[in-house]
PDB file of N, CA and C in Angstrom:
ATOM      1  N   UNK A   1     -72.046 -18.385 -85.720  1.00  0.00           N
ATOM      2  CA  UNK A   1     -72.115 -17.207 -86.548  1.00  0.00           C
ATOM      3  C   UNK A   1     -73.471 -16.531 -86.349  1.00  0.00           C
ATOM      4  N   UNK A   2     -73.274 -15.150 -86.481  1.00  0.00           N
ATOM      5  CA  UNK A   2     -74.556 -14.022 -85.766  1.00  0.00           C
ATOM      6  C   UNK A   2     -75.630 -14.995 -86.925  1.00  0.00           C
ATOM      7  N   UNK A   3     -75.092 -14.303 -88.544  1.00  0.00           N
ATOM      8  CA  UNK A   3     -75.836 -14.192 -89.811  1.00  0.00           C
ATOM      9  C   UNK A   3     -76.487 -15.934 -89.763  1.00  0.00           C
ATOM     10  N   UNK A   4     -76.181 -17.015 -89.664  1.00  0.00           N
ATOM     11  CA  UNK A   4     -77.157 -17.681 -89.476  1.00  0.00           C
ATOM     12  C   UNK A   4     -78.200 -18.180 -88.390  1.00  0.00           C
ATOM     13  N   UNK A   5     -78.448 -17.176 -87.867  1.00  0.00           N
ATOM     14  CA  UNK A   5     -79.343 -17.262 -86.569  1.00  0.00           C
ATOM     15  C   UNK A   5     -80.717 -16.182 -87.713  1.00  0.00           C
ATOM     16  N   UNK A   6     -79.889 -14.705 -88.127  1.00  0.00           N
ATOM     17  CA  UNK A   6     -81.557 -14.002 -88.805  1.00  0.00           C
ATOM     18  C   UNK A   6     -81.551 -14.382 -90.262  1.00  0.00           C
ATOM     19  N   UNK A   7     -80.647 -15.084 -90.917  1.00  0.00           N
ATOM     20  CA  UNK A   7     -80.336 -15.063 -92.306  1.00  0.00           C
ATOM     21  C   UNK A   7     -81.440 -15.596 -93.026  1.00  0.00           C
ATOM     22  N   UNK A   8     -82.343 -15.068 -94.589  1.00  0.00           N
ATOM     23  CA  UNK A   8     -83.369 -16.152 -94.987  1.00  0.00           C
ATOM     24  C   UNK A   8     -82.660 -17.264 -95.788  1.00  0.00           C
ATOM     25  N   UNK A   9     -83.379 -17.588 -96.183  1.00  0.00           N
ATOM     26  CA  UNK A   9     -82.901 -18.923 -97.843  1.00  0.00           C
ATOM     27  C   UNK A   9     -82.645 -18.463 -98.505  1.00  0.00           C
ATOM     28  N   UNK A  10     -81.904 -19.287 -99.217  1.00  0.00           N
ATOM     29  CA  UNK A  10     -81.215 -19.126-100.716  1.00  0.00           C
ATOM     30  C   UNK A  10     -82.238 -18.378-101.530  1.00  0.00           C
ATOM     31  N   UNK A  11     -83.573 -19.274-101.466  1.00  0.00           N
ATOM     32  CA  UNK A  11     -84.208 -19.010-102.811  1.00  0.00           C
ATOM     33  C   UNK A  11     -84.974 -17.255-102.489  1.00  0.00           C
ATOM     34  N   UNK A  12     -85.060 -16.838-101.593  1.00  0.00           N
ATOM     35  CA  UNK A  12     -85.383 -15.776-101.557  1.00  0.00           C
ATOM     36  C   UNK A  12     -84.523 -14.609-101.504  1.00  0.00           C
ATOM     37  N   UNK A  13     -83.194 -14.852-101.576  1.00  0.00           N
ATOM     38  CA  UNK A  13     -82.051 -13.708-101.976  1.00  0.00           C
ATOM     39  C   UNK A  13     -81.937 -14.239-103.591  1.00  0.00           C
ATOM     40  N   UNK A  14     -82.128 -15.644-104.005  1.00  0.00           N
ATOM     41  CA  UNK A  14     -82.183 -15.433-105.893  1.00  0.00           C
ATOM     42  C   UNK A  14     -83.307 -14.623-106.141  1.00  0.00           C
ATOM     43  N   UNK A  15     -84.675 -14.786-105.547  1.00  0.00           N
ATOM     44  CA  UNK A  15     -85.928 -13.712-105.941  1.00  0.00           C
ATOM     45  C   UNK A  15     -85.954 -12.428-106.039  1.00  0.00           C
ATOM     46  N   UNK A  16     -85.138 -12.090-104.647  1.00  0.00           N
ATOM     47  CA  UNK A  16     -84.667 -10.830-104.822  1.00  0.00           C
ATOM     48  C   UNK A  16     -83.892 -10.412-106.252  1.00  0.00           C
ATOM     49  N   UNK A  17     -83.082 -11.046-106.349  1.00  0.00           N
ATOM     50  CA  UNK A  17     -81.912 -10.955-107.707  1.00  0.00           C
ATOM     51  C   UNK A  17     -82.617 -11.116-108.587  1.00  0.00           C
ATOM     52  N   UNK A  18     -83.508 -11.611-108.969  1.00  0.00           N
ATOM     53  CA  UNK A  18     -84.239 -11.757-110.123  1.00  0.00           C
ATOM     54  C   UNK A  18     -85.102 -10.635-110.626  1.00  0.00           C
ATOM     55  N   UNK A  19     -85.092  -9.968-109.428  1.00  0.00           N
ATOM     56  CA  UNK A  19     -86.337  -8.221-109.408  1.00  0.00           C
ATOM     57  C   UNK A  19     -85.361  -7.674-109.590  1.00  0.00           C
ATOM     58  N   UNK A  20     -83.663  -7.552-108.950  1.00  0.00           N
ATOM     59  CA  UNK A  20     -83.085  -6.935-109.631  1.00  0.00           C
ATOM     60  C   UNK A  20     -82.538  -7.076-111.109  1.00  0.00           C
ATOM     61  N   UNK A  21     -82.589  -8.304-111.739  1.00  0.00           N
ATOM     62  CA  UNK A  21     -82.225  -8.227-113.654  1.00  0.00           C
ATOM     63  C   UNK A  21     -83.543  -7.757-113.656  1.00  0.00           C
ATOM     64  N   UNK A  22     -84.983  -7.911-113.541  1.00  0.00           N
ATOM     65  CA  UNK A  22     -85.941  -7.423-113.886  1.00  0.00           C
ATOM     66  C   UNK A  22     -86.082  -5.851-114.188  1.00  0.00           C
ATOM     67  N   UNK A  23     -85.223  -5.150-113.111  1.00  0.00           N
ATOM     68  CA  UNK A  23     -85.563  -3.694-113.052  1.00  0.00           C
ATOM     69  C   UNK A  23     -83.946  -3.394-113.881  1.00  0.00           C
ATOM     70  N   UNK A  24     -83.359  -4.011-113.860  1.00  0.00           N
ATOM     71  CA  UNK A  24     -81.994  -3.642-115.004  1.00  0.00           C
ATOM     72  C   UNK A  24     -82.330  -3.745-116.241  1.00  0.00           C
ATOM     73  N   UNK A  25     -83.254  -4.829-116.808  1.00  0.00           N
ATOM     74  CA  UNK A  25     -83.600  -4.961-118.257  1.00  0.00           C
ATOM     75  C   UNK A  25     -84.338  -3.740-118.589  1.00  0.00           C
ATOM     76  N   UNK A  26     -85.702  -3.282-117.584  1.00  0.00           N
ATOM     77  CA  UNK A  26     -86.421  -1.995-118.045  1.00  0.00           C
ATOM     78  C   UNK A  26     -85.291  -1.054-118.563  1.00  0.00           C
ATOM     79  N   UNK A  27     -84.646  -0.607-116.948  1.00  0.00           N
ATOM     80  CA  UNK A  27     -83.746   0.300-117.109  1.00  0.00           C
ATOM     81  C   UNK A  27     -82.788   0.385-118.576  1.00  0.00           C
ATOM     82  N   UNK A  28     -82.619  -0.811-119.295  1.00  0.00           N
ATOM     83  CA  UNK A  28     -81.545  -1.127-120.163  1.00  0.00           C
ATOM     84  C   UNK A  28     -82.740  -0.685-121.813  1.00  0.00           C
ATOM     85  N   UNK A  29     -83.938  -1.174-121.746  1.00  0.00           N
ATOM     86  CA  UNK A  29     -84.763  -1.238-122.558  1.00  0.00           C
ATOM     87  C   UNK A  29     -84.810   0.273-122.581  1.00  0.00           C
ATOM     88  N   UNK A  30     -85.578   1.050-121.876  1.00  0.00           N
ATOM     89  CA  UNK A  30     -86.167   2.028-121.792  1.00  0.00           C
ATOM     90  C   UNK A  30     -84.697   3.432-122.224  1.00  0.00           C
ATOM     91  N   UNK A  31     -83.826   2.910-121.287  1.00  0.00           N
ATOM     92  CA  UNK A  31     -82.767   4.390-121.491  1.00  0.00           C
ATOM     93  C   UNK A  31     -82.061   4.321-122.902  1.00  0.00           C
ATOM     94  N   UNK A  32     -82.098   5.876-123.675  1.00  0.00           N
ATOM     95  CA  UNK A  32     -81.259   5.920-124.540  1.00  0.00           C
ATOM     96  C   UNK A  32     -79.793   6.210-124.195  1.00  0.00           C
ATOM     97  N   UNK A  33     -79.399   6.299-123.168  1.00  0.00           N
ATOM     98  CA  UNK A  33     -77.298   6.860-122.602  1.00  0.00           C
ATOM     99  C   UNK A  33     -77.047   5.814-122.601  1.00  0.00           C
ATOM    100  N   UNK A  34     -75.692   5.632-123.179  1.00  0.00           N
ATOM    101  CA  UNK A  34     -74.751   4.193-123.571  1.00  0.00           C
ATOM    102  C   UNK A  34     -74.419   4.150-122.173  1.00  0.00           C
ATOM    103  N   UNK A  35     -74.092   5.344-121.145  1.00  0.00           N
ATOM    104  CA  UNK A  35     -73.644   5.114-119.798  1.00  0.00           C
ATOM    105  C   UNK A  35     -74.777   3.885-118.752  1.00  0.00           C
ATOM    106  N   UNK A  36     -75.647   4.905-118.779  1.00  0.00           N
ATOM    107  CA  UNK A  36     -76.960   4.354-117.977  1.00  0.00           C
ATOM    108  C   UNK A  36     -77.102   2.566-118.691  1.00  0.00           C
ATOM    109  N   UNK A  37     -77.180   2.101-120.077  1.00  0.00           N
ATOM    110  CA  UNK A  37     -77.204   1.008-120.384  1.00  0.00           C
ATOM    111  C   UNK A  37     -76.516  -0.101-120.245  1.00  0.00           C
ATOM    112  N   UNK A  38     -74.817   0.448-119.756  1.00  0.00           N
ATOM    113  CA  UNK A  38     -73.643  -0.323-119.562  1.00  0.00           C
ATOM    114  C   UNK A  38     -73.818  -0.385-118.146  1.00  0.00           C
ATOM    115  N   UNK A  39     -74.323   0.894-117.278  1.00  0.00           N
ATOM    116  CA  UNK A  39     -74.246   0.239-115.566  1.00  0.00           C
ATOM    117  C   UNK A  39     -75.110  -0.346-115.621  1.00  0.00           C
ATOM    118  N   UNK A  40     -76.391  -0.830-116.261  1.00  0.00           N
ATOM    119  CA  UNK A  40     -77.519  -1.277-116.086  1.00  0.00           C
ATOM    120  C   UNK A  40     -77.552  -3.279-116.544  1.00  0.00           C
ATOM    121  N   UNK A  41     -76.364  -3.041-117.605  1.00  0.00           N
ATOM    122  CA  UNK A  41     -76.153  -4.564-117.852  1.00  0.00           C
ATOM    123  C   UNK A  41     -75.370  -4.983-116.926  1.00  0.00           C
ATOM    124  N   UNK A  42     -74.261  -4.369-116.338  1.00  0.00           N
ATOM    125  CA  UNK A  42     -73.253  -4.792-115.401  1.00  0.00           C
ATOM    126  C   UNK A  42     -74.108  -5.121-113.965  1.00  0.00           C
ATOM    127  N   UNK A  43     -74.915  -4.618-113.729  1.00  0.00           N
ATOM    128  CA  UNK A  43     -75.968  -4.546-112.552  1.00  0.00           C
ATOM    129  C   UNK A  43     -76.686  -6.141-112.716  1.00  0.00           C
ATOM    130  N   UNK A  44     -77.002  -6.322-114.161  1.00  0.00           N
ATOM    131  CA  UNK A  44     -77.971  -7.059-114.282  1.00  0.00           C
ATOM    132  C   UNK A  44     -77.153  -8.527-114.469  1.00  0.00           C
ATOM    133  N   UNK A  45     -75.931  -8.547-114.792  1.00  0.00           N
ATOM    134  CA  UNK A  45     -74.767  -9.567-115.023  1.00  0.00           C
ATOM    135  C   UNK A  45     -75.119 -10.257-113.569  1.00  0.00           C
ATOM    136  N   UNK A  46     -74.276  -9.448-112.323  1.00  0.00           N
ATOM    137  CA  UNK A  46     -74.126  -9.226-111.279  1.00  0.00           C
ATOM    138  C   UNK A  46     -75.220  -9.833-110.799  1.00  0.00           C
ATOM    139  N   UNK A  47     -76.530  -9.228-110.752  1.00  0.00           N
ATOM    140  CA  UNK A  47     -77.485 -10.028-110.067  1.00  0.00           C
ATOM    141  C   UNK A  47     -77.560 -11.436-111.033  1.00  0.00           C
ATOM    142  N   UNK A  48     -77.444 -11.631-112.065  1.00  0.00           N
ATOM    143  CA  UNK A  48     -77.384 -12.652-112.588  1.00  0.00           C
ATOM    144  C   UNK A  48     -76.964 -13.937-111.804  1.00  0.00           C
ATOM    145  N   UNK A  49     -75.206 -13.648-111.461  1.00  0.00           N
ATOM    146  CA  UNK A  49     -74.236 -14.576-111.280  1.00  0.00           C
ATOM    147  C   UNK A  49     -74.891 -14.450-109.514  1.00  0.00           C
ATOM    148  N   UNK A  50     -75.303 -13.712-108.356  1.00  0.00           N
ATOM    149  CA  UNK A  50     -75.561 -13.673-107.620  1.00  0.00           C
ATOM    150  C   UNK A  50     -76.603 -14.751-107.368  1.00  0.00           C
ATOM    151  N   UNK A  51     -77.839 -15.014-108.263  1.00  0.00           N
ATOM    152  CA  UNK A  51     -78.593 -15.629-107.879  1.00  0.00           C
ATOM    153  C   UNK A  51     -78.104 -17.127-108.377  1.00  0.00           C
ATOM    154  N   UNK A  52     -76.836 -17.387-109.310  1.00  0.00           N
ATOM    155  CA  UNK A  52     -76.516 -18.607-109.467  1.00  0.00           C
ATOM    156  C   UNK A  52     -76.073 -19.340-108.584  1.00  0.00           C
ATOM    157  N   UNK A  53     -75.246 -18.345-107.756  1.00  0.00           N
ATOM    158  CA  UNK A  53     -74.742 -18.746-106.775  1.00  0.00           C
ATOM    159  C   UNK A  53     -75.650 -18.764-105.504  1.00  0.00           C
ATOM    160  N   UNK A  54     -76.321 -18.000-105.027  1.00  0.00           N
ATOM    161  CA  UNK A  54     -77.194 -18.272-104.004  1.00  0.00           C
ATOM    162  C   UNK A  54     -77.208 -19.570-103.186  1.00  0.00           C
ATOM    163  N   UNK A  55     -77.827 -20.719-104.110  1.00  0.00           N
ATOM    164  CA  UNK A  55     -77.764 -22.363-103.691  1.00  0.00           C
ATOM    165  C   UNK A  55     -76.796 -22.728-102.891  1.00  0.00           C
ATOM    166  N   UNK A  56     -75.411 -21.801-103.857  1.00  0.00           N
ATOM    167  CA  UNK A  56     -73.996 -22.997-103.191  1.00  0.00           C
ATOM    168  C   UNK A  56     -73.550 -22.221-101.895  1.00  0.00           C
ATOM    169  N   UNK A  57     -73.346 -20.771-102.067  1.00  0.00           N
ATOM    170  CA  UNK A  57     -72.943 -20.022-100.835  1.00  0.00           C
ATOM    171  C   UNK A  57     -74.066 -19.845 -99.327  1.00  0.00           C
ATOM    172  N   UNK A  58     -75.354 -20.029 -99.921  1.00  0.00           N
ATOM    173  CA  UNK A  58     -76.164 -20.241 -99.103  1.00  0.00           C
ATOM    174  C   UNK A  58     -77.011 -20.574 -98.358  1.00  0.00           C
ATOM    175  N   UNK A  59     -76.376 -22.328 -98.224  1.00  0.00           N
ATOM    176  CA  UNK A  59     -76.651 -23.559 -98.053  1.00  0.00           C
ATOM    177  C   UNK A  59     -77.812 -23.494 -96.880  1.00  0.00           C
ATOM    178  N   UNK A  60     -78.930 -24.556 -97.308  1.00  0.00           N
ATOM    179  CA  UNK A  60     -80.176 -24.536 -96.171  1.00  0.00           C
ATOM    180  C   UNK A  60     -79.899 -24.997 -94.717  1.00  0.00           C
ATOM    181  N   UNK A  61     -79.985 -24.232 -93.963  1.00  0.00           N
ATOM    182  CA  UNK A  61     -79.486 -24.455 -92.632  1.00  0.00           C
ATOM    183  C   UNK A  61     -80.701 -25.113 -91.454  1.00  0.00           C
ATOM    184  N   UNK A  62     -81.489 -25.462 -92.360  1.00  0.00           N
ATOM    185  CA  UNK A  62     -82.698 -25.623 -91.484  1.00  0.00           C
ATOM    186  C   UNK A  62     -82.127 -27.585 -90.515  1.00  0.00           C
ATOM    187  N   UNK A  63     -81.132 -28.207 -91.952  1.00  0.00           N
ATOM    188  CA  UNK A  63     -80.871 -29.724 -91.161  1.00  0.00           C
ATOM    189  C   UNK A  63     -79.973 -29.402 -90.361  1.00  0.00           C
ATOM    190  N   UNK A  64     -79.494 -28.368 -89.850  1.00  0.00           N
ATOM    191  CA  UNK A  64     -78.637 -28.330 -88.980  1.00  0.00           C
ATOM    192  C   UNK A  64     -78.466 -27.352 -87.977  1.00  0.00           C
ATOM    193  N   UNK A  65     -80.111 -27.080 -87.407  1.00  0.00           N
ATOM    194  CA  UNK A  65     -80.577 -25.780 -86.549  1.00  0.00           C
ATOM    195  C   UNK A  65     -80.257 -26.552 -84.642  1.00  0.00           C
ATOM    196  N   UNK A  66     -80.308 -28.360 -84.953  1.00  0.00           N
ATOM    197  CA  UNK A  66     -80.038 -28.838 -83.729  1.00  0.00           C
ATOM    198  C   UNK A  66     -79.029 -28.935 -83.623  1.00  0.00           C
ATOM    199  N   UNK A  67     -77.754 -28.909 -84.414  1.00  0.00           N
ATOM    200  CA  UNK A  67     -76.522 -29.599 -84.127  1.00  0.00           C
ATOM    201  C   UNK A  67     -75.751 -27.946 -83.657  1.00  0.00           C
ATOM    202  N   UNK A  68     -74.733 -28.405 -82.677  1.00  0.00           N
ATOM    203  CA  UNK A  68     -73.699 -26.784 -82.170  1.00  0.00           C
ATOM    204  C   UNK A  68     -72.969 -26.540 -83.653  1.00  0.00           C
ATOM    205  N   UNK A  69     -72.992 -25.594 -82.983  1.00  0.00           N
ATOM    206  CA  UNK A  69     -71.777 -24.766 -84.422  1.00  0.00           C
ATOM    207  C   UNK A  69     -70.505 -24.739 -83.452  1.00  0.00           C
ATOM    208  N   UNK A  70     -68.998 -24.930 -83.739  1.00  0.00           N
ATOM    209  CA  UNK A  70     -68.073 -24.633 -83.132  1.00  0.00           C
ATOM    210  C   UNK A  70     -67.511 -23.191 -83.787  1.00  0.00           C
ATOM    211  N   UNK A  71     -66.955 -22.906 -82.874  1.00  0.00           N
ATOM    212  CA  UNK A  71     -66.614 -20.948 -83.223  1.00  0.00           C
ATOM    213  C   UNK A  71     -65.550 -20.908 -82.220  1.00  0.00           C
ATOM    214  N   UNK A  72     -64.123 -20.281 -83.573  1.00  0.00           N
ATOM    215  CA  UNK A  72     -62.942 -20.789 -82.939  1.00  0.00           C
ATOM    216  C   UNK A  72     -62.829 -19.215 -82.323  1.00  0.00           C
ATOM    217  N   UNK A  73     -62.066 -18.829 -81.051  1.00  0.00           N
ATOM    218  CA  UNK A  73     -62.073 -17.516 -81.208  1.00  0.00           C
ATOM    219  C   UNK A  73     -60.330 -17.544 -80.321  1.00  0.00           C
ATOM    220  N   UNK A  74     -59.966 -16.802 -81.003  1.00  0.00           N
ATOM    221  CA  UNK A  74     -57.870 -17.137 -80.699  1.00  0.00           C
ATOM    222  C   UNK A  74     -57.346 -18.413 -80.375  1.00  0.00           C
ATOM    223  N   UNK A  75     -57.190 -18.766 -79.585  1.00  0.00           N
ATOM    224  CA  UNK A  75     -56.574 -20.140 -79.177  1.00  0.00           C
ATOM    225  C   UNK A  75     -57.503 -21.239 -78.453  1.00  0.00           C
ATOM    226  N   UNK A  76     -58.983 -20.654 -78.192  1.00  0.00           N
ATOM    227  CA  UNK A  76     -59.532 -21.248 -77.367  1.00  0.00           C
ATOM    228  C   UNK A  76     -60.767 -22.034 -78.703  1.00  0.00           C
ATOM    229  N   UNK A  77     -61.301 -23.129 -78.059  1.00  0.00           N
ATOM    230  CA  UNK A  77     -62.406 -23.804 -79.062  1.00  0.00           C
ATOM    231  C   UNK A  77     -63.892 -23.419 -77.911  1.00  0.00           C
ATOM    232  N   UNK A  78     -64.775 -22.948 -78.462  1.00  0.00           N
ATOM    233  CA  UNK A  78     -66.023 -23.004 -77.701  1.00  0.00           C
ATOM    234  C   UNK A  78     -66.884 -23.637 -78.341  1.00  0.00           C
ATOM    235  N   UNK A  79     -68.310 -23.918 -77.630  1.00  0.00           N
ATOM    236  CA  UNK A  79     -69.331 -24.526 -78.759  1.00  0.00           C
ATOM    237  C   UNK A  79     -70.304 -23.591 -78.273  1.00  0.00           C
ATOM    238  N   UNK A  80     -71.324 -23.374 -79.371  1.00  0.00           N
ATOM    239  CA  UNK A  80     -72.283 -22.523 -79.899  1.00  0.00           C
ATOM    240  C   UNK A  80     -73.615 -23.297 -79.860  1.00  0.00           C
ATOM    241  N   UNK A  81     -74.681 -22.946 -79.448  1.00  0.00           N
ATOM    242  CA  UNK A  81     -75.989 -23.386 -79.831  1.00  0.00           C
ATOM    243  C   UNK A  81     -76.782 -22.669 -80.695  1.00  0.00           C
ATOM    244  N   UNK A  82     -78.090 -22.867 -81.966  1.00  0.00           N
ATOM    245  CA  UNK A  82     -78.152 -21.732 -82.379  1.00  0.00           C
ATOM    246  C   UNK A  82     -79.604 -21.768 -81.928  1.00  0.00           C
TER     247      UNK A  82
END
């Protein structure tokens, strides 16, 4: 797979997510429109559940930078180095 050859860590797509509830709470604090406050919690839900998940969907690939990846492509099996 391309994405784990440039992909970073987990914990730095939760960091990211975490600047985003950060800038949803201002946004939520600061605006008086019930609109702007409801996309702003849904935003902030979202990055919420994003960074929970992070860990599980985006497992550390560093113990397994020596081993091939197999990559099936139609009927044929190839192996991959990364």
């Amino acid at each position: 797979m391309v994405a784990r050859d440039w992909w970073w860590p987990w914990w730095i797509s939760s960091l990211f997510d975490v600047g985003v509830v950060v800038l949803a709470v201002i946004v939520f604090v600061r605006s008086n429109r019930r609109r702007v406050r409801q996309i702003a919690t849904l935003i902030g839900i979202g990055a919420i559940v994003a960074a929970g998940l992070a860990p599980v969907v985006m497992k550390d690939m560093d113990s397994h930078s020596n081993s091939p990846m197999r990559m099936q492509t139609g009927n044929t099996m190839t192996m991959t180095t990364p």
